[in-house]
Protein backbone atom coordinates (compact mmCIF):
# COMPACT_ATOMS: atom_id res chain seq x y z
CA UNK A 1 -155.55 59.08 -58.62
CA UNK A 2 -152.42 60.75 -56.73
CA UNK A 3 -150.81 64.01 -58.82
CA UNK A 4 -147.93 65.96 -58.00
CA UNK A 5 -149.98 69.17 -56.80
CA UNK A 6 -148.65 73.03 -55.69
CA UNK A 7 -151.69 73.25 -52.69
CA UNK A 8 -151.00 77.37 -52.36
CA UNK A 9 -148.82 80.15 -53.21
CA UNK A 10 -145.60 80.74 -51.53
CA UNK A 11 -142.25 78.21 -51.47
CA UNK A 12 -142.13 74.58 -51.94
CA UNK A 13 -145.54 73.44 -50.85
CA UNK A 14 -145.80 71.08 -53.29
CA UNK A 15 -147.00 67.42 -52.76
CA UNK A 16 -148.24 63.97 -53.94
CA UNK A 17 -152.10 64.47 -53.33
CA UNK A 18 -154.80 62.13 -53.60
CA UNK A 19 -157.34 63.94 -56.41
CA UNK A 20 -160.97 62.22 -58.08
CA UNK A 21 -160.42 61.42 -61.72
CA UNK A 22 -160.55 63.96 -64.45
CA UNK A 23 -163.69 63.72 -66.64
CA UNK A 24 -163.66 65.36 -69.94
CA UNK A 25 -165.94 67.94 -70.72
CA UNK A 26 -167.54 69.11 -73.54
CA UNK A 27 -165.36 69.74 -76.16
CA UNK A 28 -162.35 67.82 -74.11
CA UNK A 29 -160.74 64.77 -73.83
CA UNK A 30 -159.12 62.68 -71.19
CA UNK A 31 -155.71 61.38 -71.69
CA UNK A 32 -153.74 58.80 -69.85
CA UNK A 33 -150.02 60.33 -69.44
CA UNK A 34 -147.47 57.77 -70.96
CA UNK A 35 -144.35 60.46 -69.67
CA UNK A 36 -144.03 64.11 -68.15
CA UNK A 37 -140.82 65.81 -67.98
CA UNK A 38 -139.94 68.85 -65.71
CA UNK A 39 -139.96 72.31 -67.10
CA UNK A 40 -137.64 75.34 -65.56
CA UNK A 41 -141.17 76.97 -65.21
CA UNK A 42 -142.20 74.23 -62.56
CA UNK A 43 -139.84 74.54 -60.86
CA UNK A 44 -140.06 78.83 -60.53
CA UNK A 45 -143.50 77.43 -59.74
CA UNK A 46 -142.50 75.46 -56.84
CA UNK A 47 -140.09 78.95 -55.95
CA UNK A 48 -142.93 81.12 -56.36
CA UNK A 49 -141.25 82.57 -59.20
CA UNK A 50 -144.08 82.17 -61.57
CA UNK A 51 -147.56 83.60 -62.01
CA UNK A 52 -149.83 80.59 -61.37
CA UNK A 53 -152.94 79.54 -60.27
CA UNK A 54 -153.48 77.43 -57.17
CA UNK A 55 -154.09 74.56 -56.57
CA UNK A 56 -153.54 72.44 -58.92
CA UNK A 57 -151.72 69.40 -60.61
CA UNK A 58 -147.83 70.59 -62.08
CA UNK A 59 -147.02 69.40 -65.11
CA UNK A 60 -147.60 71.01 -68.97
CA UNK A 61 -145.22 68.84 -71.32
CA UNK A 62 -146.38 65.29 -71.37
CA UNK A 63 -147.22 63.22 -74.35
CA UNK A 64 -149.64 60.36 -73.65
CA UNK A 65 -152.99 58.41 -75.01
CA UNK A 66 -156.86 59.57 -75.28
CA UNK A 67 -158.69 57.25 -73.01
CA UNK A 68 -162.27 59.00 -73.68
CA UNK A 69 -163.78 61.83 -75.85
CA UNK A 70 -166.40 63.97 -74.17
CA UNK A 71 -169.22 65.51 -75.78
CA UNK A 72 -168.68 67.51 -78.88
CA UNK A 73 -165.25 66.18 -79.93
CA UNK A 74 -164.75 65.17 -83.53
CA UNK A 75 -161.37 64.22 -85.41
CA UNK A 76 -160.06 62.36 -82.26
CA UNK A 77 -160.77 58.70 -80.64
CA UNK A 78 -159.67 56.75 -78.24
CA UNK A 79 -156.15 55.35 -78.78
CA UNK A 80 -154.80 58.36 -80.23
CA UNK A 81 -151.39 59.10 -79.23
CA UNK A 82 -151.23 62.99 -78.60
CA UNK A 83 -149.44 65.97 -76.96
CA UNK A 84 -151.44 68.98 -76.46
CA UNK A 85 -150.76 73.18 -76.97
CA UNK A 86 -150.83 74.86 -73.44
CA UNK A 87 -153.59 77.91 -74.46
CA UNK A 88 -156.24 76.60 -72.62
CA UNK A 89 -158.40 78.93 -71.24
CA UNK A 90 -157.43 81.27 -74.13
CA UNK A 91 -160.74 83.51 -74.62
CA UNK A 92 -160.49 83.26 -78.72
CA UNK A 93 -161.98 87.21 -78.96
CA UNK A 94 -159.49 89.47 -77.97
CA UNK A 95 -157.36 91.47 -80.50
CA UNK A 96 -154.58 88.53 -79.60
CA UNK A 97 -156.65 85.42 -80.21
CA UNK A 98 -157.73 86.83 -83.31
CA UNK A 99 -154.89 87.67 -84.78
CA UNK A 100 -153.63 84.09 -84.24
CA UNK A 101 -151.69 84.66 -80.67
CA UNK A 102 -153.71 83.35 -78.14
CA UNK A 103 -150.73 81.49 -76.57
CA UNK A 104 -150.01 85.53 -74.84
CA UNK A 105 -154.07 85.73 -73.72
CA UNK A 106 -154.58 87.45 -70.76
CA UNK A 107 -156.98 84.53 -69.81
CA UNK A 108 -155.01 81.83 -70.76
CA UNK A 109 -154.43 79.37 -67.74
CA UNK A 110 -151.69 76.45 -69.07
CA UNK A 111 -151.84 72.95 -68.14
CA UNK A 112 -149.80 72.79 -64.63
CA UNK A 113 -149.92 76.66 -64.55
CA UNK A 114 -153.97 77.68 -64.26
CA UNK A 115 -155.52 73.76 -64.55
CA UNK A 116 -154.93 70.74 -63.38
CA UNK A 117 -151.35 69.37 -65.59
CA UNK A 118 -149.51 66.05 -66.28
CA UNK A 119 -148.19 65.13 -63.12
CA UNK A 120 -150.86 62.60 -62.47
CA UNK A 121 -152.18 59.28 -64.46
CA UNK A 122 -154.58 61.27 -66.29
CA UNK A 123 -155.31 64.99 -67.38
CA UNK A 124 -158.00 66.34 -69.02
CA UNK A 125 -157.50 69.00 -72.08
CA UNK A 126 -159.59 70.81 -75.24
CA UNK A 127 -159.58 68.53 -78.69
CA UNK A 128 -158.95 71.45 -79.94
CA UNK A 129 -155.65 71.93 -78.70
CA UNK A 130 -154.39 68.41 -79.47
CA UNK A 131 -151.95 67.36 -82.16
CA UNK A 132 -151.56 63.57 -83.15
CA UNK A 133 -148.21 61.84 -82.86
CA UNK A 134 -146.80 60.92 -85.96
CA UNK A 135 -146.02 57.26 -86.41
CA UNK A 136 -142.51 57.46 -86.96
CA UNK A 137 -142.20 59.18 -83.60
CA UNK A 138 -141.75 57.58 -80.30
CA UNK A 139 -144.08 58.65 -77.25
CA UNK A 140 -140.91 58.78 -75.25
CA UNK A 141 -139.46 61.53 -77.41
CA UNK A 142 -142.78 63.27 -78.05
CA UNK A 143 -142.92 64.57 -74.69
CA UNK A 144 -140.38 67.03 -75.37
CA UNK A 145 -142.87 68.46 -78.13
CA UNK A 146 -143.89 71.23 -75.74
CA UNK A 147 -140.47 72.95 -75.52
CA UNK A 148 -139.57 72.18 -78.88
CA UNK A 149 -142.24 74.20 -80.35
CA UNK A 150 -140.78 77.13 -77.32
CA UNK A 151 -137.35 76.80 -79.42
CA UNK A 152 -139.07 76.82 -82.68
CA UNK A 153 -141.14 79.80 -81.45
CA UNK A 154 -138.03 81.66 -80.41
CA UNK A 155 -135.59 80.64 -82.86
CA UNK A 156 -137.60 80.52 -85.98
CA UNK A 157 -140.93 83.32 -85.58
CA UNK A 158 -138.94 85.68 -83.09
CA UNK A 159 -135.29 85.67 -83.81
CA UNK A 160 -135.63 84.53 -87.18
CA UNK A 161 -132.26 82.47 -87.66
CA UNK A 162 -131.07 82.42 -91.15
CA UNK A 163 -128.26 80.03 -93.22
CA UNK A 164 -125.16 80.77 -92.40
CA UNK A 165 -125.50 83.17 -89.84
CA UNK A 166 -123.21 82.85 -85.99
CA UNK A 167 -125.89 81.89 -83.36
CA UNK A 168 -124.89 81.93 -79.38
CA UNK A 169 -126.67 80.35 -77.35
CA UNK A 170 -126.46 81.48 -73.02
CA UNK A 171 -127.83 78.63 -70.87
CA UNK A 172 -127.15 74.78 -71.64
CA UNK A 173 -130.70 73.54 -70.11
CA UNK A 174 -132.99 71.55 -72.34
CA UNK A 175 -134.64 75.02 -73.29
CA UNK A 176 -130.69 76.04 -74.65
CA UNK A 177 -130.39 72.17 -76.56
CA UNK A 178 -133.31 72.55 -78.16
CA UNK A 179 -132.28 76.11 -79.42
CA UNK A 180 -128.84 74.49 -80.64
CA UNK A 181 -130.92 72.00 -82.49
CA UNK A 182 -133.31 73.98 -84.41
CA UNK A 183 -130.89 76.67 -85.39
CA UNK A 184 -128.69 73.74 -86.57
CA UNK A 185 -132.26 73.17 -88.57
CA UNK A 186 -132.55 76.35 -90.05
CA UNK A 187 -129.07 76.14 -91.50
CA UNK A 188 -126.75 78.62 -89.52
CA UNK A 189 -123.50 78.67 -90.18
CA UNK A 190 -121.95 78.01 -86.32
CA UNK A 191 -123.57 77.55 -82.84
CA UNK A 192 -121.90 78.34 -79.77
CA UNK A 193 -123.33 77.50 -76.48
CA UNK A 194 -121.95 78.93 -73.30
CA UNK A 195 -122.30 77.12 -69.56
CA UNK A 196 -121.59 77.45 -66.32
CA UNK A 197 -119.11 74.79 -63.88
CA UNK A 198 -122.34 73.23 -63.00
CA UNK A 199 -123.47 72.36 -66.14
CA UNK A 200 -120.50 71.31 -67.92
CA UNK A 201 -120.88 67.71 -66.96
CA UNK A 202 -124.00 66.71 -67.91
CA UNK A 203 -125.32 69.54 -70.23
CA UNK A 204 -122.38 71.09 -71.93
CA UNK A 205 -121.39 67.72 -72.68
CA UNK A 206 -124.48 67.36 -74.48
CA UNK A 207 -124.16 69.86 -75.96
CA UNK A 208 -121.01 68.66 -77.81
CA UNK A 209 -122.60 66.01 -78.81
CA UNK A 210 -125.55 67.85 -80.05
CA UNK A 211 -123.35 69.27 -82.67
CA UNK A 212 -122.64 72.65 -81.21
CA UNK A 213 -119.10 74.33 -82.63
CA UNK A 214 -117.72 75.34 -79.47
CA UNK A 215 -118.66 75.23 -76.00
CA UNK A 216 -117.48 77.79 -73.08
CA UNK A 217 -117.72 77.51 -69.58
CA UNK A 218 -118.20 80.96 -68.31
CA UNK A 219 -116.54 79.83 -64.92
CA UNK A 220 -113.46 79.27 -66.30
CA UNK A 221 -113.46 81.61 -69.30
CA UNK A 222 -114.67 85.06 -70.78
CA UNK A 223 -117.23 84.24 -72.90
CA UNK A 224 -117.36 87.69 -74.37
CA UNK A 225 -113.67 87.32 -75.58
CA UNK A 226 -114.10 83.91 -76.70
CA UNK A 227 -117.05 84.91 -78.84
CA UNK A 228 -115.36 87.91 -80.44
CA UNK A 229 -112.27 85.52 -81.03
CA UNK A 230 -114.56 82.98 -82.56
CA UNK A 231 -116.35 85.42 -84.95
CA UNK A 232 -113.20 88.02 -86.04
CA UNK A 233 -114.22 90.80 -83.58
CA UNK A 234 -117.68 91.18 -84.86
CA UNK A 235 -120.11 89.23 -82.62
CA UNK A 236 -122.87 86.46 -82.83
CA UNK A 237 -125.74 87.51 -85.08
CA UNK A 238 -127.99 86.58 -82.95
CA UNK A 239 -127.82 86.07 -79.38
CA UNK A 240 -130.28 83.59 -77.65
CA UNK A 241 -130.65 83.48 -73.40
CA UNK A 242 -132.43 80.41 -72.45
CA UNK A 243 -131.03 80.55 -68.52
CA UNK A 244 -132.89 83.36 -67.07
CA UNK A 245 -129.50 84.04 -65.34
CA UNK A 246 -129.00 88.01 -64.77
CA UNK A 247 -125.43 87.58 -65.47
CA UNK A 248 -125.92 85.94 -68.79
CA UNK A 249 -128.48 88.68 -69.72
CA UNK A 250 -126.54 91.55 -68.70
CA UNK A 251 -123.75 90.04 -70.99
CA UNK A 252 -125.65 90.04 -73.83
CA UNK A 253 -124.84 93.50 -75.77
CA UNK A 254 -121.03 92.73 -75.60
CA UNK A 255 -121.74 89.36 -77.52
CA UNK A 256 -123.79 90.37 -80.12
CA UNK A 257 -122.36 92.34 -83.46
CA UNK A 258 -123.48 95.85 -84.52
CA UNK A 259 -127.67 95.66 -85.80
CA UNK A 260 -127.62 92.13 -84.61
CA UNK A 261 -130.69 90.63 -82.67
CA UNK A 262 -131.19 89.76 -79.03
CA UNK A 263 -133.75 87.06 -78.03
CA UNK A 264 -134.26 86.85 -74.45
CA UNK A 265 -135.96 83.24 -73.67
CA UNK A 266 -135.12 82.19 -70.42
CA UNK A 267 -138.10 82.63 -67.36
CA UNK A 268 -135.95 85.53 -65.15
CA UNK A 269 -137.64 84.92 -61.69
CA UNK A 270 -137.66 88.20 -60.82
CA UNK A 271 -139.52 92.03 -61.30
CA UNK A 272 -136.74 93.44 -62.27
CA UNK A 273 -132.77 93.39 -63.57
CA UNK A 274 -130.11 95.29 -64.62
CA UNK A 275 -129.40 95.46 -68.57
CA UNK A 276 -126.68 97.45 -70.18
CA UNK A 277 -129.41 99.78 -72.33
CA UNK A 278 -126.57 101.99 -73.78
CA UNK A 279 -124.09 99.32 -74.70
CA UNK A 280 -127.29 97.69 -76.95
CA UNK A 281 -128.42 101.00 -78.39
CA UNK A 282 -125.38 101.94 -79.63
CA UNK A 283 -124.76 98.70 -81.49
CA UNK A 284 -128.54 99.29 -82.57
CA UNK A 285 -129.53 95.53 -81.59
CA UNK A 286 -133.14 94.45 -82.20
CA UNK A 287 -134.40 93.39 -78.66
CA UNK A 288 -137.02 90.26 -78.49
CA UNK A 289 -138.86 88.45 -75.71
CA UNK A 290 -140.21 85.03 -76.62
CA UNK A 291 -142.75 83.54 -74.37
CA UNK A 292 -144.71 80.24 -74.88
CA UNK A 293 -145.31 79.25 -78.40
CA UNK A 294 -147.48 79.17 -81.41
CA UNK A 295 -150.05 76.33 -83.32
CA UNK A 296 -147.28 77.08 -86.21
CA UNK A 297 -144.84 76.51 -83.87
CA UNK A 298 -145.69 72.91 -82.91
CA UNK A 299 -146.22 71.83 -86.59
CA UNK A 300 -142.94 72.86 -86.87
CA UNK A 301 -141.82 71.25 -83.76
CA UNK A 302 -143.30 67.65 -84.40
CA UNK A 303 -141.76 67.42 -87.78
CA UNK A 304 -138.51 68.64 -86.72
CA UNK A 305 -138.59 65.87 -83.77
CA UNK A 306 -140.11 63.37 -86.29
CA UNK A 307 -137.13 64.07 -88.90
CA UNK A 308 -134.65 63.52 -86.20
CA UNK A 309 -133.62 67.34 -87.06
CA UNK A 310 -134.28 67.46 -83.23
CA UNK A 311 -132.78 64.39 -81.02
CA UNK A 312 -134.28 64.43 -77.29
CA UNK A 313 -131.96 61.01 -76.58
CA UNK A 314 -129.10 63.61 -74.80
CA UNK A 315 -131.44 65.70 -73.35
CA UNK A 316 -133.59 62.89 -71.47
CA UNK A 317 -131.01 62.11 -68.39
CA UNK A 318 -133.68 60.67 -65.95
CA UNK A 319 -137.00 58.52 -66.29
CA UNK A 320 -138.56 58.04 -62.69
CA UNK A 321 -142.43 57.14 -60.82
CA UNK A 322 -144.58 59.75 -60.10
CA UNK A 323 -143.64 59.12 -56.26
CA UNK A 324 -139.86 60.68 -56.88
CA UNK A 325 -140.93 63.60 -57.76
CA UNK A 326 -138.65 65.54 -55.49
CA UNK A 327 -135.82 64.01 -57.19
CA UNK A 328 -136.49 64.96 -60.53
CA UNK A 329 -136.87 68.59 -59.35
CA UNK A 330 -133.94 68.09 -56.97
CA UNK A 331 -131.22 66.30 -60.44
CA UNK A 332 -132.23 69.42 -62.61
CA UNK A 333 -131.92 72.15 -59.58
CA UNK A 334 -129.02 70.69 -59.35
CA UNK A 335 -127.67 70.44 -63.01
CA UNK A 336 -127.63 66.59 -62.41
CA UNK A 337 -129.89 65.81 -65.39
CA UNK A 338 -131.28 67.87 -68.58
CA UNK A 339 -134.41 66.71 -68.61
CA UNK A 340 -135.92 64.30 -65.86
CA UNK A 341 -139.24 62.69 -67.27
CA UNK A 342 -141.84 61.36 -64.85
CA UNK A 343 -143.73 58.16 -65.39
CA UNK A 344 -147.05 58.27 -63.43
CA UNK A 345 -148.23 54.61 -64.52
CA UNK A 346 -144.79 53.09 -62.84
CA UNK A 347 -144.64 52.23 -59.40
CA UNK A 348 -141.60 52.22 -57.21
């Protein structure tokens, strides 16, 4: 089979590679990939932006259909439909597997990331790891599972969005949408997403008609004035960055009210930045980081997406072969598409 594969580490070297069929192991199963969709972490991956592993197949949110069970594997058949939790590798005996966080294991090694991913016909991953898509819910749409639970993770177990409470949102990406969606979910009050020039065609657009309250384009307005204007002086609740932008971070204390909370989501590409420390510890704002996701979070995730709480119809701008790869990476670069979803059993 061919798969989309980063041969080594440094910039771009990425390629469609002829690799030998996966074969599950024990305890695994191998699944023919019905859709992949580009992540903002493949594509720091193709930057060398991103701690990974080479070489191996991109690819880590994908939905698709067990083919074969290898040995050992009980509760799952062939002709399941399934998406898969990235903790593979995940040592389940340190202090952070056992206490029910082994998606932040030092040994975990994602899908796309430390194994071969979904950018190929078929992938192999642990049963364990596998959650069955409901009925009610298209394959199609299920492929956005993987950073649904990420926005459940951050907006729900990190940030902990409550009714009726201001949300902002930095960063329009599918990461941002999803965000918009599952605070919408949890009941707060108003969510205001803020963009860029480059993403107000495509992305802040859907984010309008994803339901958010206002929309700013930073390129054209202050978004710290608007947001104090919006919310009587006081500032957002919370305050979520999905773009990894150091702009948008370093703007985060002026939008967020006194003993508000901070959730920093977006992958920053970079060692280092420059954040306003005094400006936040004066308003005594609660500082998260969110990274990857939980099992909880991808219960949560499939019956938001299952409810239609969670609509991926806006975000999915692109369905294309394996072969134009480049130009999925290229539309969302770009801010030409939200989310681009490959489609490795289509041909040119």
């Amino acid at each position: 089979m061919r798969g989309v594969m980063k041969l080594a580490r440094g910039v771009d070297l990425v390629e469609l590679r002829e690799v030998p069929n996966p074969v599950p192991g024990h305890g695994e199963v191998l699944i023919r990939v019905h859709s992949a969709a580009i992540c903002g972490t493949d594509l720091h991956i193709y930057r060398d932006e991103h701690p990974y592993w080479p070489p191996m197949i991109l690819g880590h949110e994908f939905a698709g259909i067990i083919e074969a069970v290898g040995v050992g594997v009980q509760g799952f058949a062939p002709g399941d439909r399934v998406v898969s939790e990235t903790s593979s590798g995940s040592c389940g005996v340190c202090f952070l597997c056992r206490t029910g966080n082994r998606h932040v294991c030092a040994h975990k090694r994602a899908p796309g990331i430390g194994r071969h991913g979904a950018f190929a016909p078929y992938l192999t991953m642990p049963a364990e790891l596998l959650h069955r898509v409901p009925d009610a819910l298209d394959l199609e749409a299920a492929t956005l599972a993987e950073p649904t639970a990420i926005a459940v993770h951050a907006v729900i177990e990190r940030a902990r969005v409550a009714p009726g409470e201001t949300v902002v949102v930095l960063g329009p990406g599918a990461i941002g949408l999803l965000c918009l969606q599952v605070a919408r979910a949890c009941g707060a009050g108003r969510v205001l997403i803020s963009g860029t020039r480059r993403s107000a065609p495509v992305r802040l657009t859907a984010a309008t008609q994803l339901g958010a309250d206002a929309v700013v384009n930073a390129d054209e307005e202050d978004v710290a004035e608007r947001i104090m204007g919006l919310t009587d002086g006081q500032g957002a609740d919370v305050v979520i960055e999905t773009s990894g932008s150091a702009a948008a971070v370093a703007l985060l204390p002026r939008l967020v009210r006194t003993l508000g909370r901070i959730c920093q989501v977006g992958v920053l590409g970079r060692p280092e930045l420059t954040f306003p420390w005094g400006a936040a510890f004066f308003k005594g704002v609660e500082v998260q980081f969110s990274l990857s996701s939980r099992h909880s979070s991808w219960v949560t995730a499939l019956h938001l997406l299952t409810a239609g709480k969670v609509r991926t119809g806006p975000l999915i701008s692109m369905r294309l072969p394996l072969a134009a790869w480049d130009e999925a990476f290229r539309a969302q670069v770009e801010g030409r598409a939200v989310k681009a979803l490959l489609r490795p059993g289509e041909t040119e």
